[in-house]
Protein backbone atom coordinates (compact mmCIF):
# COMPACT_ATOMS: atom_id res chain seq x y z
CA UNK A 1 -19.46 -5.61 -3.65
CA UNK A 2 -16.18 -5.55 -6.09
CA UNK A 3 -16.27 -8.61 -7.77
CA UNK A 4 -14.38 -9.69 -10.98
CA UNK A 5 -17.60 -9.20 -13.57
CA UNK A 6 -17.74 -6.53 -16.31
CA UNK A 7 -18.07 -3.18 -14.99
CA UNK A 8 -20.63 -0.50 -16.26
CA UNK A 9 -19.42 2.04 -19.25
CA UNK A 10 -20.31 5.66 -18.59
CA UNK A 11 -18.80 8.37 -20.35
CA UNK A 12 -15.96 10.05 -19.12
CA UNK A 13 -14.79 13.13 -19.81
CA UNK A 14 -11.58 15.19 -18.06
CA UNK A 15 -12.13 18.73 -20.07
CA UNK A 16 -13.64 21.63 -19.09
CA UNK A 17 -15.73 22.59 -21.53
CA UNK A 18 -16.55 26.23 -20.34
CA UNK A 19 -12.94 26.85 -20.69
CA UNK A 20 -12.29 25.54 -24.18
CA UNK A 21 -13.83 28.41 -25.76
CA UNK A 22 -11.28 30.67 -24.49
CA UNK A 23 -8.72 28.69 -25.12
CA UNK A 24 -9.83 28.19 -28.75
CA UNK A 25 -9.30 32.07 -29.13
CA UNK A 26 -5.73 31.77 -27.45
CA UNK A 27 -4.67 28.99 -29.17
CA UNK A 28 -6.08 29.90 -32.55
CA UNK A 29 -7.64 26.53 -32.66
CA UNK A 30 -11.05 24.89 -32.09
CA UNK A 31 -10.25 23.21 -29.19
CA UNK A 32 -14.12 22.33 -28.45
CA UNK A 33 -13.75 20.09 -31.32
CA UNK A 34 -10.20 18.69 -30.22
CA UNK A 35 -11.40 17.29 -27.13
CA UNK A 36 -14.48 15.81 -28.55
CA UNK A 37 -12.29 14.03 -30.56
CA UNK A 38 -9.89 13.12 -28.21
CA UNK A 39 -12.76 12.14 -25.97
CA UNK A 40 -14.55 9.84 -28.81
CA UNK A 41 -11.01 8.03 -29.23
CA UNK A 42 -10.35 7.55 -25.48
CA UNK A 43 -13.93 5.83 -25.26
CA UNK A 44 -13.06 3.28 -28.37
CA UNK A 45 -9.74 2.56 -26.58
CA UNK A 46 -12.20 2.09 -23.10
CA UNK A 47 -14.60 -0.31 -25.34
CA UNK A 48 -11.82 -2.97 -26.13
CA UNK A 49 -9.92 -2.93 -22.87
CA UNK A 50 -10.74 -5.43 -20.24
CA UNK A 51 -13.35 -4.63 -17.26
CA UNK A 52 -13.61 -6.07 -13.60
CA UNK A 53 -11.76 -6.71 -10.78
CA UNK A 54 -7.80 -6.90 -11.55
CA UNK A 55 -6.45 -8.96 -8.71
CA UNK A 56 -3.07 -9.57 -9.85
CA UNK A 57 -3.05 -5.20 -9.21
CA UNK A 58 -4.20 -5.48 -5.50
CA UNK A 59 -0.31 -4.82 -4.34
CA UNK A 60 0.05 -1.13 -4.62
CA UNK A 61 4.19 -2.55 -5.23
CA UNK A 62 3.03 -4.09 -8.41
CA UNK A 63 0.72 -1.18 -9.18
CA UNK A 64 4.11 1.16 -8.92
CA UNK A 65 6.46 -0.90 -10.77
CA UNK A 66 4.02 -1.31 -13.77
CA UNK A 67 4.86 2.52 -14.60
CA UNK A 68 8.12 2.20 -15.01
CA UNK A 69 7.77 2.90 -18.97
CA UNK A 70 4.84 5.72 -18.31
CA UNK A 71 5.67 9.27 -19.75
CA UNK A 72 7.12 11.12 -17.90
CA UNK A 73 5.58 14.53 -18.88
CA UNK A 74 2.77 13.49 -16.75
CA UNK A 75 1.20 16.25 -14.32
CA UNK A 76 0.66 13.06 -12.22
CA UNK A 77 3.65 11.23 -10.65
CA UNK A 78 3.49 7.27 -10.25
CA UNK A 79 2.96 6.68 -6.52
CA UNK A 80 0.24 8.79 -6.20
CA UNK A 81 -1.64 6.93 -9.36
CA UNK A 82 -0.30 3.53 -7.37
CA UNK A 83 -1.43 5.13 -3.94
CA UNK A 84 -5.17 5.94 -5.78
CA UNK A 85 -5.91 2.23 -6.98
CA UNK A 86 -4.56 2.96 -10.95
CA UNK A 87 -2.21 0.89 -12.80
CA UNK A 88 -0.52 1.60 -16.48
CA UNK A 89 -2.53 -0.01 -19.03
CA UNK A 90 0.37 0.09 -21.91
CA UNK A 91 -2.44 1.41 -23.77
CA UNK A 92 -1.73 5.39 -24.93
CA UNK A 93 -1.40 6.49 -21.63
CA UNK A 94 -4.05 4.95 -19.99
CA UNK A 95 -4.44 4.04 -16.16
CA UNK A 96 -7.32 1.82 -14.72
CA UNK A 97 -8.17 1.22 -10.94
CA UNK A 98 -7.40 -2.79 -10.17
CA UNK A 99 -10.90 -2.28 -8.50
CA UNK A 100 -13.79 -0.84 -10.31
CA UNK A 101 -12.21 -0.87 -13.85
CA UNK A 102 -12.17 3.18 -14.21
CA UNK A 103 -9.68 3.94 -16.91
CA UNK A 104 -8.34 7.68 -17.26
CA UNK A 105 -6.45 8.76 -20.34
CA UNK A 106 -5.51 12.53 -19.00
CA UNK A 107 -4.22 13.80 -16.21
CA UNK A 108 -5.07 17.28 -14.14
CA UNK A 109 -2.92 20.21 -13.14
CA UNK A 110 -4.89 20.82 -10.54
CA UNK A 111 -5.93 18.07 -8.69
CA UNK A 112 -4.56 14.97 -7.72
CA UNK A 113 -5.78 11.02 -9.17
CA UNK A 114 -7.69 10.16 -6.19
CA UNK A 115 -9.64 13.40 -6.41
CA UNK A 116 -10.68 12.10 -10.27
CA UNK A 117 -11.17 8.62 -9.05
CA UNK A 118 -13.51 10.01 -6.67
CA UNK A 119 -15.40 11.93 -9.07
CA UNK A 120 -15.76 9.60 -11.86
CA UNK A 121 -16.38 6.34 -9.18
CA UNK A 122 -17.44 7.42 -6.08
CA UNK A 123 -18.54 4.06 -5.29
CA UNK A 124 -15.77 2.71 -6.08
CA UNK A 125 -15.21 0.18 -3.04
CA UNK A 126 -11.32 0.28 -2.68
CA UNK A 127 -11.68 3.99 -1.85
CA UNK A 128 -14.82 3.74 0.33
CA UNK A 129 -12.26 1.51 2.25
CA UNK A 130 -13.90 -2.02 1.74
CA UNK A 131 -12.32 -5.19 1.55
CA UNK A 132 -11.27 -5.58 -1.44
CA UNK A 133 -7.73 -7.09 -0.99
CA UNK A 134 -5.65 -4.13 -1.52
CA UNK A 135 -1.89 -4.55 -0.23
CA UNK A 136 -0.15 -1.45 0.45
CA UNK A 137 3.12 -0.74 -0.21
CA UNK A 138 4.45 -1.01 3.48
CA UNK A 139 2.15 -3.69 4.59
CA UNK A 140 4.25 -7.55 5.57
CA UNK A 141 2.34 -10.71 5.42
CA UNK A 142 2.95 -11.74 9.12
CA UNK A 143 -0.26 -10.30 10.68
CA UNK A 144 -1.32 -9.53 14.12
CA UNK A 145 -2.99 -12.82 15.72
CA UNK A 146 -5.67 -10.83 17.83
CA UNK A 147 -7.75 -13.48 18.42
CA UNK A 148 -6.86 -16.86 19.67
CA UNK A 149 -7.34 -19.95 17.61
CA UNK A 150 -11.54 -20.52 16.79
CA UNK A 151 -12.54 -23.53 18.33
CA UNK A 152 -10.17 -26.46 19.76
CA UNK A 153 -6.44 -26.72 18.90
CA UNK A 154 -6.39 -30.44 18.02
CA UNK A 155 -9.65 -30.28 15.94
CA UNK A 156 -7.74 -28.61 13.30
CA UNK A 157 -4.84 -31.51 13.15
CA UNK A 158 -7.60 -32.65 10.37
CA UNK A 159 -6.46 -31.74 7.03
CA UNK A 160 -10.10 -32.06 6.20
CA UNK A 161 -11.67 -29.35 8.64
CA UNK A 162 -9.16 -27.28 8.47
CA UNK A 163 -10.07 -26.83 4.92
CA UNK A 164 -14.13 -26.90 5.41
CA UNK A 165 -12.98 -23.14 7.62
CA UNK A 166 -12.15 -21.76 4.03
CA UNK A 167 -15.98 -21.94 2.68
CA UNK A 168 -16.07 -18.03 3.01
CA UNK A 169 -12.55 -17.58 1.45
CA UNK A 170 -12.31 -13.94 -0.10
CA UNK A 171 -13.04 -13.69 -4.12
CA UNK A 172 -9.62 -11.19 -4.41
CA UNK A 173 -7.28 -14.49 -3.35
CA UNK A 174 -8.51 -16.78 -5.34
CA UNK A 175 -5.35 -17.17 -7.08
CA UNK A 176 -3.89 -18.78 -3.99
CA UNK A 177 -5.89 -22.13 -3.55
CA UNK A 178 -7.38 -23.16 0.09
CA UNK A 179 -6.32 -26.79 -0.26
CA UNK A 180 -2.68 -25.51 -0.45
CA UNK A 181 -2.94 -23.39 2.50
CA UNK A 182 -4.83 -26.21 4.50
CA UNK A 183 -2.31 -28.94 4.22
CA UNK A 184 0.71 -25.98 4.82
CA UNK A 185 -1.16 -26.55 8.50
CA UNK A 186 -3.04 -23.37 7.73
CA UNK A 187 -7.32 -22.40 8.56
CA UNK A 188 -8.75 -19.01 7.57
CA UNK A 189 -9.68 -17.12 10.67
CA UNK A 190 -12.65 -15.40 8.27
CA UNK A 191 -10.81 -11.75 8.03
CA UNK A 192 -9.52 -10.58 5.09
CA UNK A 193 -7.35 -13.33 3.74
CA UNK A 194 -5.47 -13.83 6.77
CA UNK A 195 -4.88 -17.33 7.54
CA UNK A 196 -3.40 -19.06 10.72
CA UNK A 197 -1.43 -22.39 11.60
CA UNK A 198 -3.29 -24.49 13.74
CA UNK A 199 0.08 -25.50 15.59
CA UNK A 200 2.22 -22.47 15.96
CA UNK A 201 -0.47 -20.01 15.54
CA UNK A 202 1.30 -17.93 13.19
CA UNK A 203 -1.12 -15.54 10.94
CA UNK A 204 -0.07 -14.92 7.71
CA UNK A 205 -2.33 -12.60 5.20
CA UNK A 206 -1.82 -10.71 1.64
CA UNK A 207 -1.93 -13.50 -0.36
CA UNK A 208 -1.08 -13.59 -4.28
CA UNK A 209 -1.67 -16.16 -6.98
CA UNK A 210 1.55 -18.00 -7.08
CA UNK A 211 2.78 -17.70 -3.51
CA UNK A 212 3.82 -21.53 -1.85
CA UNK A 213 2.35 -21.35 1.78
CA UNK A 214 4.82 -23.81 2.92
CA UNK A 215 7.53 -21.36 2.20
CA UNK A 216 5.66 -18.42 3.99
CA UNK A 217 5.06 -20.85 7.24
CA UNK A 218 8.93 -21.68 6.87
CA UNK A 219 10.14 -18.49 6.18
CA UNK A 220 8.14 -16.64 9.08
CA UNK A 221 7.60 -19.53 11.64
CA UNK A 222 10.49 -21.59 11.36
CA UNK A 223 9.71 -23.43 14.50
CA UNK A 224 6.40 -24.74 14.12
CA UNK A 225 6.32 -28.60 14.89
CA UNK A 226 3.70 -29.01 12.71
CA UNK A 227 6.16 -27.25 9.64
CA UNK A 228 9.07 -29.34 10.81
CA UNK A 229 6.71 -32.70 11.01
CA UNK A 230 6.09 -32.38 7.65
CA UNK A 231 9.28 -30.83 5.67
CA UNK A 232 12.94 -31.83 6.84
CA UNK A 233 15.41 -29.44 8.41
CA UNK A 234 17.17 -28.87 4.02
CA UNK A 235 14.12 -27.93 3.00
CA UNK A 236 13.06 -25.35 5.44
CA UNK A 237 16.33 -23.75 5.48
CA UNK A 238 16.57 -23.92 1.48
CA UNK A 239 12.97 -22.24 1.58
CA UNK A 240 14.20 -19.58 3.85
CA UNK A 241 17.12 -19.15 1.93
CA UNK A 242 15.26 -18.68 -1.32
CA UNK A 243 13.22 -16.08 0.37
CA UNK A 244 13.47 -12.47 -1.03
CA UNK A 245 13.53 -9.68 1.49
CA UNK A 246 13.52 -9.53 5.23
CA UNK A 247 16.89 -11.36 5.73
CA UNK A 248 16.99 -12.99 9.17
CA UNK A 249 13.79 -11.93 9.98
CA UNK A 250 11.24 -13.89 11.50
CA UNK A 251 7.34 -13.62 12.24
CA UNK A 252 8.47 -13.87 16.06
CA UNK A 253 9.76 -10.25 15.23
CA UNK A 254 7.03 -9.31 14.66
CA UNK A 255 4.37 -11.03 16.84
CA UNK A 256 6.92 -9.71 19.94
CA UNK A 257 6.55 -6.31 18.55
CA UNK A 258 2.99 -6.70 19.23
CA UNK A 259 2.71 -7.41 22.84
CA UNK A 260 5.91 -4.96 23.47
CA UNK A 261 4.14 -2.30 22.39
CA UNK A 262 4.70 0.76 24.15
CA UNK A 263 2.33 2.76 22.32
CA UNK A 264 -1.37 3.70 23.07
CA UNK A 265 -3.47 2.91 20.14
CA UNK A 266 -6.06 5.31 19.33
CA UNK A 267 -9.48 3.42 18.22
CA UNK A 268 -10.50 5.85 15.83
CA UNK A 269 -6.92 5.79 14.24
CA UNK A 270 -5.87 1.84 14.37
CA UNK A 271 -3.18 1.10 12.61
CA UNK A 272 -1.39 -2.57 12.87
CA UNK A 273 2.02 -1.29 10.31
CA UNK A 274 5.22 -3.44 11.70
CA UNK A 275 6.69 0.25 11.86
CA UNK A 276 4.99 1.34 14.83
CA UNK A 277 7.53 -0.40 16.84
CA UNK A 278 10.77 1.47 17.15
CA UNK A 279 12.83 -1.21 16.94
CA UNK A 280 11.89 -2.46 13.76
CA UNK A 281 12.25 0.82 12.35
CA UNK A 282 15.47 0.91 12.99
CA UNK A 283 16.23 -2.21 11.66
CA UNK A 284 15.77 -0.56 8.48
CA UNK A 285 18.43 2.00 8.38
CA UNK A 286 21.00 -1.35 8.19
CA UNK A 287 22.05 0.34 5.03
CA UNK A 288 21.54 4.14 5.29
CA UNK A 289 24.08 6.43 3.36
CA UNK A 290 27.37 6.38 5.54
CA UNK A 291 27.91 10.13 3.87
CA UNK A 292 24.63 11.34 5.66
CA UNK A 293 26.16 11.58 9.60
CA UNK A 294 22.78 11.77 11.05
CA UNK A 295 22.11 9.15 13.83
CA UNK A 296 19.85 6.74 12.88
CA UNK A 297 18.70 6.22 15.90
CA UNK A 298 17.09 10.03 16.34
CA UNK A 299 15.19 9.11 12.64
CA UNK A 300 13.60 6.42 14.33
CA UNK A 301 12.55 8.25 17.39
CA UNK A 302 10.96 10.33 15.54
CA UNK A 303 8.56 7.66 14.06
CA UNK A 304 10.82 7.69 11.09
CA UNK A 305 11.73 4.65 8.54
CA UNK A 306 14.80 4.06 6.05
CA UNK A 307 12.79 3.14 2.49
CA UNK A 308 15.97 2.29 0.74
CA UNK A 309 15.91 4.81 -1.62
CA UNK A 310 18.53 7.64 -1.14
CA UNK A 311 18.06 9.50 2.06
CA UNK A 312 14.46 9.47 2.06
CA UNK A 313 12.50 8.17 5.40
CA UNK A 314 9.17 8.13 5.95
CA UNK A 315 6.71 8.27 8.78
CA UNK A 316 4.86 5.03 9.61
CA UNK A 317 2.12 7.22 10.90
CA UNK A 318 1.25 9.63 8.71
CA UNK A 319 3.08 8.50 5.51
CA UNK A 320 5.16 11.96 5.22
CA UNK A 321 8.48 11.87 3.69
CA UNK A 322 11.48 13.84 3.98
CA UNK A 323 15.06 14.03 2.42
CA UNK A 324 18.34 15.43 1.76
CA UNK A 325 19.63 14.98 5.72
CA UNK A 326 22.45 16.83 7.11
CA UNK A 327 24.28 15.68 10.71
CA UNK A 328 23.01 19.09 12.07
CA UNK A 329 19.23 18.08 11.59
CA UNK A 330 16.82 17.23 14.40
CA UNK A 331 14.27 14.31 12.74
CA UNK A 332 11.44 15.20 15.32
CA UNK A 333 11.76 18.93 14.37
CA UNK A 334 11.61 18.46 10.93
CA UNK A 335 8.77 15.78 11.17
CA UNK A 336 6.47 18.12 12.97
CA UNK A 337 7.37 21.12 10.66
CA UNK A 338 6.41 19.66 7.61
CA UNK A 339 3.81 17.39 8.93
CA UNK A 340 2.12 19.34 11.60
CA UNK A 341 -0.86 17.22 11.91
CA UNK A 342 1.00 14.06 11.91
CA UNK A 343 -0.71 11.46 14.58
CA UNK A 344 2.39 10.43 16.19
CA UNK A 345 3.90 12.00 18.73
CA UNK A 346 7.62 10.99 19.34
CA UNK A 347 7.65 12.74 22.87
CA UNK A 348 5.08 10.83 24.80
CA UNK A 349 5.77 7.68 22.55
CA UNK A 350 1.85 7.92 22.00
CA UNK A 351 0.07 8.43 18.60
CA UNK A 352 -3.27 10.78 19.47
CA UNK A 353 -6.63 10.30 17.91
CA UNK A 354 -7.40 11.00 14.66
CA UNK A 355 -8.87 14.63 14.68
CA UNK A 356 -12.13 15.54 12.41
CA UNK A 357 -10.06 18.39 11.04
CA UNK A 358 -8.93 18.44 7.19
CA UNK A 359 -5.72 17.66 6.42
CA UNK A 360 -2.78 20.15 5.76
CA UNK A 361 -2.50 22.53 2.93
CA UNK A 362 0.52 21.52 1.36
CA UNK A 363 1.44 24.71 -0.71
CA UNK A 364 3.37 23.21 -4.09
CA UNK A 365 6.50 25.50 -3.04
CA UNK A 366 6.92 23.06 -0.94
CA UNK A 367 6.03 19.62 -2.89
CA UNK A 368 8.98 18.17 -4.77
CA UNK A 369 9.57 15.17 -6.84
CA UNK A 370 10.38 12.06 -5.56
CA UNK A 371 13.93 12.05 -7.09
CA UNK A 372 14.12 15.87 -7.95
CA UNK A 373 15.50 19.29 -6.24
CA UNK A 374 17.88 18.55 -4.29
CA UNK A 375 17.38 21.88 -1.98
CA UNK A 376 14.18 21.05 -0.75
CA UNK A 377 12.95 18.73 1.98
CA UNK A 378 9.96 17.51 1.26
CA UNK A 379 8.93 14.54 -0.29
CA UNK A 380 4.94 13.90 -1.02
CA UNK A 381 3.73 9.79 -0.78
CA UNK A 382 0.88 9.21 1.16
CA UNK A 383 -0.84 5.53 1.81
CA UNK A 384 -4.58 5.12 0.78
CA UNK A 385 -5.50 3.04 3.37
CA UNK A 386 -4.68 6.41 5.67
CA UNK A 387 -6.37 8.75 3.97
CA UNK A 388 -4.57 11.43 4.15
CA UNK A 389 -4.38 13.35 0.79
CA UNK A 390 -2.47 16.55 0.15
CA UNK A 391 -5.02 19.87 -0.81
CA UNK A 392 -4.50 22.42 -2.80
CA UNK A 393 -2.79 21.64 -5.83
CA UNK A 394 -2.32 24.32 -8.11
């Protein structure tokens, strides 16, 4: 289990050493020697940097922005090091997983950061998919109620025992204190760190140190009596109004979504993202370049989603992304070209099982920057929780 104590020290090392001599006779240089020394510096740099479970990295958002003033001659681009668990350290170059402390000083031409992360930690417990709080980058906090409420509605009026439900609260949202989400109305339905009001039932999960759960219940469930029992009509709307993101939004968005939902969910391949519903996915193309004359509408048809950056959309499904859009385009075409093994299929309004197969070889002819070559299509960020890692890198 991932908790926050110091984690073991192995030794690490990223060179092949059956290669060096060759390259020593290329070079000119005793690159044997060179990397031994590189490697004996990286490990005094591992010794004095902290160990254990990083919660304030669990948001792969967080984990993203902290590379903002990483090199950019890295082999390695920053959402797939966000995507794999590893924040920027500051230190040299350094990246360490928020979960089981690896850090990793170099970075590979040939494969990709969760193929190292794999190597080094394979029991690393954010990538054997455990619980261990992770937030990823498209995930909201309203969650999917499920279940109904455990145990009797007007037990949980009590401040008291709504509280005593928080005795198996999760280690990773500890920063967020259970006595602040109990008196917000709130009991912990003993998944993840999703919580629900005992009035509105409203779920609310991803929880960070610093968050004020009164704002969350006013900002998503507006209209809980319990929430407007306790704060006055100014308050909730300065609350909402103080809210970043998701203007006019509301959990009921959401939680309607839910029950709408046309599609047939696969058991093997479950996955609750917001995005799934078509509607919502078009909500997000509110500010899609006016220059690009595509319909928006045919992007979300095609499982498609408007991330606010330049033209690029990306699949709720399979995580694919794809750019540089002109009016003649056909979304579902170009979705199923480049992702040909993508789970969602935009005819049927169905997403299939997950199949046993690998996934696609993406040749790197074909894998562009995020913000680079204008003449090609493809864009490569892929979600961890999906698994779904492109092969083949050369």
């Amino acid at each position: 289990m991932a908790t926050e104590g110091k984690a073991s020290e192995e030794r690490i090392s990223q060179f092949d050493y059956d290669l060096l001599p060759e390259l020593s006779t290329f070079l000119g240089i005793d690159a044997v020697q060179m990397a031994k020394e590189m490697e004996e510096n990286e490990e005094k740099l591992r010794a004095k940097m902290q160990k254990g479970f990083n919660s304030q990295m669990r948001s792969e958002v967080k984990r993203l922005k902290t590379f903002m003033t990483y090199e950019s001659y890295s082999s390695w681009i920053p959402s797939e090091m966000a995507a794999a668990g590893f924040y920027f350290t500051g230190v040299k170059s350094g990246i360490q997983c928020f979960c089981c402390s690896l850090i990793l000083f170099g970075t590979s031409l040939r494969k990709f950061p969760i193929e190292d992360h794999r190597k080094f930690r394979p029991h690393c417990e954010f990538l054997l998919g455990k619980d261990v709080g992770n937030i990823a980058k498209y995930d909201v906090r309203v969650k999917n109620p499920g279940k109904k409420l455990r145990g009797d509605k007007a037990r949980y009026r009590n401040e008291e025992t709504r509280l005593e439900s928080f005795k198996n609260w999760p280690f990773y949202a500890r920063g967020i204190s259970p006595h602040a989400l109990s008196a917000a109305g709130f009991i912990f339905i003993g998944e993840r760190d999703t919580v629900q009001c005992f009035s509105c039932g409203g779920c609310l999960g991803d929880w960070e140190e610093g968050d004020n759960p009164w704002k969350e219940h006013a900002k998503w469930f507006p209209k809980c009596e319990y929430l407007q029992s306790k704060k006055s009509s100014d308050e909730i709307a300065q609350y909402i109004e103080s809210y970043k993101g998701f203007v006019d939004v509301t959990g009921e968005h959401f939680v309607n979504s839910w029950f709408k939902r046309e599609l047939l969910m696969a058991s093997a391949y479950c996955n609750d993202s917001v995005f799934a519903n078509e509607e919502l996915r078009l909500d997000t193309f509110k500010k899609w370049p006016h220059k690009s004359g595509l319909k928006t509408a045919a992007l979300a048809r095609a499982g498609l989603f408007y991330t606010g950056e330049s033209d690029i959309v990306q699949c709720f499904s399979c995580g694919g992304c794809l750019h540089n859009w002109k009016e003649e385009d056909d979304p579902l075409e170009d979705h199923t070209k480049h992702f040909p093994k993508t789970k969602w299929n935009a005819k049927n309004h169905v997403r299939v099982a997950l199949s046993t197969e690998k996934p696609p070889q993406i040749h790197s002819t074909k894998v562009v920057p995020m913000y680079g070559m204008a003449d090609k299509r493809l864009v490569i960020t892929v979600a961890p929780q999906n698994d779904i890692w492109p092969q083949g890198r050369t």
